[in-house]
N, C-alpha and C. Protein backbone atom coordinates (compact mmCIF):
# COMPACT_ATOMS: atom_id res chain seq x y z
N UNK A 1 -6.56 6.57 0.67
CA UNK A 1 -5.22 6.13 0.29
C UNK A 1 -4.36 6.02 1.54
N UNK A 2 -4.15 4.84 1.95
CA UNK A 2 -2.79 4.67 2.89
C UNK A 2 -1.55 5.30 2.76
N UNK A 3 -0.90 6.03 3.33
CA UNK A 3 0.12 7.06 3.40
C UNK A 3 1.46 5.93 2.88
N UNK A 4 1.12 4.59 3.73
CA UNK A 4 2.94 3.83 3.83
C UNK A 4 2.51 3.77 2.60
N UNK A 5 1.68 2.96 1.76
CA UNK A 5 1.20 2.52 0.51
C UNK A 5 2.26 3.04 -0.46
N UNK A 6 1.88 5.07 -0.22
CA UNK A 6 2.45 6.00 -0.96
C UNK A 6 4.13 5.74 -0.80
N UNK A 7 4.76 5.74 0.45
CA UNK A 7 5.55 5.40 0.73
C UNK A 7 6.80 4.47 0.57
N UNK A 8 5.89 3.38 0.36
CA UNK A 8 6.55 2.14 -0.13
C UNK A 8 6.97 1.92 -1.61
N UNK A 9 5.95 2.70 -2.78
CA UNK A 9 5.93 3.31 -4.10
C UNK A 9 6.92 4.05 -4.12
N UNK A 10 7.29 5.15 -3.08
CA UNK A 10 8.37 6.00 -3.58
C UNK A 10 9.95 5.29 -3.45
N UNK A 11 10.05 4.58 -2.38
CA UNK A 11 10.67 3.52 -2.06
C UNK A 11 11.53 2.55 -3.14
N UNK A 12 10.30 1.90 -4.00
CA UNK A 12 10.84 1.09 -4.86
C UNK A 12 10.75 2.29 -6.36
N UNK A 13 10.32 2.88 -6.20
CA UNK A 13 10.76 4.13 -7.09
C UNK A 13 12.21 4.31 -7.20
N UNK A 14 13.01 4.96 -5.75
CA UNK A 14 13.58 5.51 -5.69
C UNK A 14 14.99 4.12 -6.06
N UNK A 15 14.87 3.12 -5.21
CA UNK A 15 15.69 2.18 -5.59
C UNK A 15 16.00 1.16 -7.07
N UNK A 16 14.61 1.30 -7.84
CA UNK A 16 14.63 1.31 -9.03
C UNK A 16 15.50 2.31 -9.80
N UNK A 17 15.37 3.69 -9.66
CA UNK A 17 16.31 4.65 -9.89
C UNK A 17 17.75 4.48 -9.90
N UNK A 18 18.30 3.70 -8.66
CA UNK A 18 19.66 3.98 -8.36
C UNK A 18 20.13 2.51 -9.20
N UNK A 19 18.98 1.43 -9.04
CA UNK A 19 19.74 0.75 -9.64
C UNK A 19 20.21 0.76 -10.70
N UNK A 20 19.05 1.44 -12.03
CA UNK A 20 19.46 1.68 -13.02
C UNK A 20 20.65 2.80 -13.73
N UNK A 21 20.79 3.66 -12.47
CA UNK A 21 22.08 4.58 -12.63
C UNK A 21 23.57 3.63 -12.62
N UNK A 22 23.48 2.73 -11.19
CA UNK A 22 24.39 1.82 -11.29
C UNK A 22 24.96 1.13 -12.35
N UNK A 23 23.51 0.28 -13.07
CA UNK A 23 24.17 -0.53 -14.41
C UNK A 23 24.54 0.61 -15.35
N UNK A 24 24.23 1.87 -15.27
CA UNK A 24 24.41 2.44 -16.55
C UNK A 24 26.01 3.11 -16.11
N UNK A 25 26.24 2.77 -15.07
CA UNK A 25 27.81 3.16 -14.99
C UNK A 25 28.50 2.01 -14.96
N UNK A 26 28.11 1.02 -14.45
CA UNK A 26 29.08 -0.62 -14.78
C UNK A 26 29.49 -0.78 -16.15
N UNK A 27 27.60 -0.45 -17.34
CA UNK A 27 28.30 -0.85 -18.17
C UNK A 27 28.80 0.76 -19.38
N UNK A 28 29.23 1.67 -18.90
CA UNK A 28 30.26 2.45 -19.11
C UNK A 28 29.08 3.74 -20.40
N UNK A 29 28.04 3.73 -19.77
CA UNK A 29 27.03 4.42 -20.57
C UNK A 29 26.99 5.76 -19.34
N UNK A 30 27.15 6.92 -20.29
CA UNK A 30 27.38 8.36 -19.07
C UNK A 30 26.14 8.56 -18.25
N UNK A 31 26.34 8.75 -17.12
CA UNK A 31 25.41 8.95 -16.03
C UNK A 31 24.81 10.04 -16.09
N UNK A 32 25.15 10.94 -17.37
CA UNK A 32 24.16 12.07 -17.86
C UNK A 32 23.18 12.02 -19.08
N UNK A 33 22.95 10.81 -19.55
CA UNK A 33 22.19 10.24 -20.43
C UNK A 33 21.11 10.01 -20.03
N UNK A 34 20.47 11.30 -19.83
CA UNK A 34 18.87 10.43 -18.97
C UNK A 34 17.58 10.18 -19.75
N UNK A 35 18.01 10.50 -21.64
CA UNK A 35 17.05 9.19 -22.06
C UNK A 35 17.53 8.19 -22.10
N UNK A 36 18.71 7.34 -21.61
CA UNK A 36 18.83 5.99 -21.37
C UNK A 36 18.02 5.69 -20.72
N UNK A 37 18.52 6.72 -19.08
CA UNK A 37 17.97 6.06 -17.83
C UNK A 37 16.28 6.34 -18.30
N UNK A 38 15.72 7.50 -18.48
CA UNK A 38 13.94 7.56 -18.47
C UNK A 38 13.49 6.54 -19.38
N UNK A 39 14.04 6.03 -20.71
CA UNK A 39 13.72 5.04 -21.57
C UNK A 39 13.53 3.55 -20.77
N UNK A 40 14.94 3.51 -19.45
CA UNK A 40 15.06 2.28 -19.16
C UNK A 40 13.59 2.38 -17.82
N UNK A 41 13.14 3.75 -16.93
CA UNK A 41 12.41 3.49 -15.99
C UNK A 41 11.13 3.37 -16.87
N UNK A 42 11.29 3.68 -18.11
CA UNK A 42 9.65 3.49 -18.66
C UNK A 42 9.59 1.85 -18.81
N UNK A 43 10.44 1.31 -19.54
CA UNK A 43 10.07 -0.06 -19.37
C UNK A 43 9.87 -0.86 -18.30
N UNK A 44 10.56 -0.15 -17.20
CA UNK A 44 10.41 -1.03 -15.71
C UNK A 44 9.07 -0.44 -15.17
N UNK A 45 7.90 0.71 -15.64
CA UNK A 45 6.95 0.81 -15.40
C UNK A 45 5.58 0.08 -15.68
N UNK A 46 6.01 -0.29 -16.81
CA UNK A 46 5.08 -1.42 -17.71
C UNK A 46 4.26 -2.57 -16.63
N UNK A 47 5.53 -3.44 -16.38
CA UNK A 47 4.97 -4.75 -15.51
C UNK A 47 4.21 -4.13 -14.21
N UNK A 48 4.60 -2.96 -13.67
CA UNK A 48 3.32 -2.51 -12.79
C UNK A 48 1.77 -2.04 -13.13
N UNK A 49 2.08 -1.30 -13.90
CA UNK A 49 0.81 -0.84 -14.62
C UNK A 49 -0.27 -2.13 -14.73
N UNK A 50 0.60 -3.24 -15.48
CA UNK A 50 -0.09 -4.72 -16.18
C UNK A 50 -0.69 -5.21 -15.26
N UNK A 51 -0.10 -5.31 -13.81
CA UNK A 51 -0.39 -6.17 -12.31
C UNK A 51 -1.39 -5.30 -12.09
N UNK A 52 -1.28 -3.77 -11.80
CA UNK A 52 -2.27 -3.27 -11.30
C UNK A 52 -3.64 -3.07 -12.25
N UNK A 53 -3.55 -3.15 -13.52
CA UNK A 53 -5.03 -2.89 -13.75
C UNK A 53 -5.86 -4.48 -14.02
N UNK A 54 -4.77 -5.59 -13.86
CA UNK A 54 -5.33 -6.59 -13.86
C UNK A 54 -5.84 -7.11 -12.80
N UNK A 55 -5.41 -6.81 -11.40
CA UNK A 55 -5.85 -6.97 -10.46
C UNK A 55 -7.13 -6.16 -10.06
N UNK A 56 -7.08 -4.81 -10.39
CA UNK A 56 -8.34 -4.17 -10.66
C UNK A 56 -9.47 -4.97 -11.20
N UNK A 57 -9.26 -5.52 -12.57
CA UNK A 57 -10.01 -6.12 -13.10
C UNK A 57 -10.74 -7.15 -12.51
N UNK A 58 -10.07 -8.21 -12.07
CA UNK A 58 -10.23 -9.80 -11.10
C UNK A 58 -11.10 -9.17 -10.15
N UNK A 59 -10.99 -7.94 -9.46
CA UNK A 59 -11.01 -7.37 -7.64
C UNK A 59 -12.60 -7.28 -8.20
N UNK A 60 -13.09 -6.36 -9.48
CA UNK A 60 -14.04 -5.56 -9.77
C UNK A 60 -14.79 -6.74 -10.13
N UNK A 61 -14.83 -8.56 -10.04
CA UNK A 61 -15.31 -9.37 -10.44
C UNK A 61 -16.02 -9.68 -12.15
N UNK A 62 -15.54 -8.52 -13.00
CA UNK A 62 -15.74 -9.09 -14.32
C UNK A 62 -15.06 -9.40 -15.15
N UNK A 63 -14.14 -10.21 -14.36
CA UNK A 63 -13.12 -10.87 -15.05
C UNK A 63 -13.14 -12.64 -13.90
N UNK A 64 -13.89 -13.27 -13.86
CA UNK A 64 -14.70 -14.97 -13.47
C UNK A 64 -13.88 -15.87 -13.65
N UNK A 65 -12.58 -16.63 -13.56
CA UNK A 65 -12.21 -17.80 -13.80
C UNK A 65 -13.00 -18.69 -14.13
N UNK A 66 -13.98 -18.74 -13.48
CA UNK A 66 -14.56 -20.09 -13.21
C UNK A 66 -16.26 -19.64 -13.57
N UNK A 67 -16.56 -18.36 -14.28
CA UNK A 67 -18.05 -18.10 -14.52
C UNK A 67 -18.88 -19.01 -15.82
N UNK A 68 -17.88 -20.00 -16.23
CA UNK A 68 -18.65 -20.65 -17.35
C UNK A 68 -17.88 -22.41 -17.35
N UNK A 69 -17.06 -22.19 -16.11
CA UNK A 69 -16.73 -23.69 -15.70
C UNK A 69 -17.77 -24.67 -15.33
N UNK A 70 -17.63 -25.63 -15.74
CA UNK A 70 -18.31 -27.26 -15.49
C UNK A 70 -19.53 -27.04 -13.94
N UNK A 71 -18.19 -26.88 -13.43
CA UNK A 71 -18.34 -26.93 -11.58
C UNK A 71 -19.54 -25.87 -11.30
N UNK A 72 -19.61 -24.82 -11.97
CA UNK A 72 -20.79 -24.02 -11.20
C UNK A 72 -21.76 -24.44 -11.69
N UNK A 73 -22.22 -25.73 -13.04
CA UNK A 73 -23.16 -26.13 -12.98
C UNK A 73 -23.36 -27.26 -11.67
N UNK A 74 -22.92 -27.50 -10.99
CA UNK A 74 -22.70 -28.79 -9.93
C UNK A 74 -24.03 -27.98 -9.33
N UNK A 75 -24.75 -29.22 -8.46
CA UNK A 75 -25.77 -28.90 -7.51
C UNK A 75 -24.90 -28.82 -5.89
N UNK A 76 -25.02 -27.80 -5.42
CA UNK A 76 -24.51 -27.05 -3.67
C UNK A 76 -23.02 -26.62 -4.66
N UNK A 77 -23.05 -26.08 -5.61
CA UNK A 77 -21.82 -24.97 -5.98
C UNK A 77 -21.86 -23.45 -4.84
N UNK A 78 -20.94 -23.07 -3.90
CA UNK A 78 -20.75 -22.26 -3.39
C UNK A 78 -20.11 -21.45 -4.00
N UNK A 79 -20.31 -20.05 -4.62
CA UNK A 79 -19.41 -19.41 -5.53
C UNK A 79 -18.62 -18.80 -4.33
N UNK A 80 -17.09 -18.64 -5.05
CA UNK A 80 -15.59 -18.07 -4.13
C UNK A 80 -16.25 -16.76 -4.53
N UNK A 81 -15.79 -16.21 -2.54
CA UNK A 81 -15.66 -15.00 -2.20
C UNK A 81 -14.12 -14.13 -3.14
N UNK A 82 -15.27 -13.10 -3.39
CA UNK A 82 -14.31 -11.57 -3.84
C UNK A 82 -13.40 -11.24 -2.97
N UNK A 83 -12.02 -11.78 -3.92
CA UNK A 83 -10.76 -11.08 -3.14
C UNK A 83 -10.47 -9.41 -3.10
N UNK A 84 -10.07 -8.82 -1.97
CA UNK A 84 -9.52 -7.57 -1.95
C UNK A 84 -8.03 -7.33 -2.10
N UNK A 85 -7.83 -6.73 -3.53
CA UNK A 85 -6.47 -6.33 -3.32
C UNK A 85 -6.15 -4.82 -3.76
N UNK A 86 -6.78 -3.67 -2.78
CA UNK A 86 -6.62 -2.66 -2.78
C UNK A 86 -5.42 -2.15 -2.49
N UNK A 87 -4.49 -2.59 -1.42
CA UNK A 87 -3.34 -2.36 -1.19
C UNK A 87 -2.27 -2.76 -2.35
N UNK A 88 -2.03 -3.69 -2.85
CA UNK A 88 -1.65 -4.38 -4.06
C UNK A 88 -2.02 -3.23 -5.29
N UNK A 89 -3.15 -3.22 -5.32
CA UNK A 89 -3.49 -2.06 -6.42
C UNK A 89 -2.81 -0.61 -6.61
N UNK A 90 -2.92 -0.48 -5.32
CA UNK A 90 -2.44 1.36 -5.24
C UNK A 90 -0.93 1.03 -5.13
N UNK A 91 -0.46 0.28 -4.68
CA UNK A 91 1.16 0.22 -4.56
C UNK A 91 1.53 0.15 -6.24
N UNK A 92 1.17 -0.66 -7.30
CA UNK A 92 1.26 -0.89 -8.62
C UNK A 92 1.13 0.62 -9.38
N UNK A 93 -0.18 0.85 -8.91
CA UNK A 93 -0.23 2.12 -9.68
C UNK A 93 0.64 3.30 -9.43
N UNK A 94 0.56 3.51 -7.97
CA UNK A 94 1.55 4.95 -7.49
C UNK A 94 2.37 4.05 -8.44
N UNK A 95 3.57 3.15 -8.16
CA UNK A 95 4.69 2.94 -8.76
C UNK A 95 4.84 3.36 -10.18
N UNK A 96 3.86 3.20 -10.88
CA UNK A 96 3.45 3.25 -12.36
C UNK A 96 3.51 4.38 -12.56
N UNK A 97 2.68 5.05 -11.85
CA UNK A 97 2.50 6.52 -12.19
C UNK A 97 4.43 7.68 -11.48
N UNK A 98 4.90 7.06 -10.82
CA UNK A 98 5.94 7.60 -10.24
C UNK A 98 7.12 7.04 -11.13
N UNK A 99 7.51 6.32 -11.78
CA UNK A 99 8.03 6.34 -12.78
C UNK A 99 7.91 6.46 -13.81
N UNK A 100 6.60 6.44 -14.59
CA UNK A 100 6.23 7.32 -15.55
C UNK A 100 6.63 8.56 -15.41
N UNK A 101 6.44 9.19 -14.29
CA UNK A 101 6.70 11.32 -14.42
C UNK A 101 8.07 10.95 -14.29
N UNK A 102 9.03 10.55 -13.64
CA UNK A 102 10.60 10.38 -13.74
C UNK A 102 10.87 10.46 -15.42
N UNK A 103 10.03 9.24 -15.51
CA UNK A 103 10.75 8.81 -16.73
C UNK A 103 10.80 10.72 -17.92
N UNK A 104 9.33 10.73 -17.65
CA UNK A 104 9.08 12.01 -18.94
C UNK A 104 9.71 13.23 -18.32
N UNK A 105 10.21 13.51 -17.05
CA UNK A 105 10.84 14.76 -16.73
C UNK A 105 12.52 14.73 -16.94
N UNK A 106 12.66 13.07 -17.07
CA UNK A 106 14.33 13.15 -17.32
C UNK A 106 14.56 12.86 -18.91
N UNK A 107 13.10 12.92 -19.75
CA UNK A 107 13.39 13.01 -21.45
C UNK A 107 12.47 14.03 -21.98
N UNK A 108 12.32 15.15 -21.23
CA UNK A 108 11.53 16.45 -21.60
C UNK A 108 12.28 17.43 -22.13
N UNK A 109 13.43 17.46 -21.41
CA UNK A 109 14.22 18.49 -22.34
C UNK A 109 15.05 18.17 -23.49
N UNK A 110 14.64 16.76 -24.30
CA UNK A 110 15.54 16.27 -25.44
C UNK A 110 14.66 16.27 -26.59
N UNK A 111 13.63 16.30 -25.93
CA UNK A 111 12.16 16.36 -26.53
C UNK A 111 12.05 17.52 -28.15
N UNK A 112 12.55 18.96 -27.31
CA UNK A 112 13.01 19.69 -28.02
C UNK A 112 13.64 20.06 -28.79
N UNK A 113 14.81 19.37 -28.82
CA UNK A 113 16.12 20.11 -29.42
C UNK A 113 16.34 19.87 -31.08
């Protein structure tokens, strides 16, 4: 695991965070409501999660655009080289996984009551 990788995750973590504190004071919702805010970082976790295990998928090659296209019956078909997007991957996931625990540590204690 690349350290900036980690880095860059906490990064857009952390600025994801502020932004959503921001709108929740523009639009006049108390800045101590943090199942707003954990409700609102769970949904902004989603579209990472989606990128990263789909890119997983494509990376791990059993997922083929083109494994039952026309063209690979062609005679001198060169099949496309396996893209790497390991960096892409782990940035998606840390993110995923780093707003996920935000999200459930700032709606753990409502959990209860």
């Amino acid at each position: 695991m690349n350290k900036r990788l980690l880095f860059y995750s906490l990064g857009t973590t952390f600025i994801l965070t502020i932004l959503i504190i921001i709108y929740a004071i523009l639009s006049k919702i108390s800045i101590f409501d943090f199942v707003y805010i954990g409700n609102t970082l769970t949904l902004l976790s989603f579209p990472f999660l989606i990128i990263g295990l789909t890119l997983l998928v494509i990376q791990s090659g059993n997922f083929d655009f083109f494994l039952y296209s026309f063209r690979s019956k062609k005679k001198r078909y060169i099949p496309q080289k396996k893209k790497s997007y390991q960096s892409i991957i782990h940035f998606c996931l840390w993110t995923f996984a780093l707003l996920w625990i935000i999200s459930i540590l700032l709606t753990f204690p409502t959990i209860f009551k």
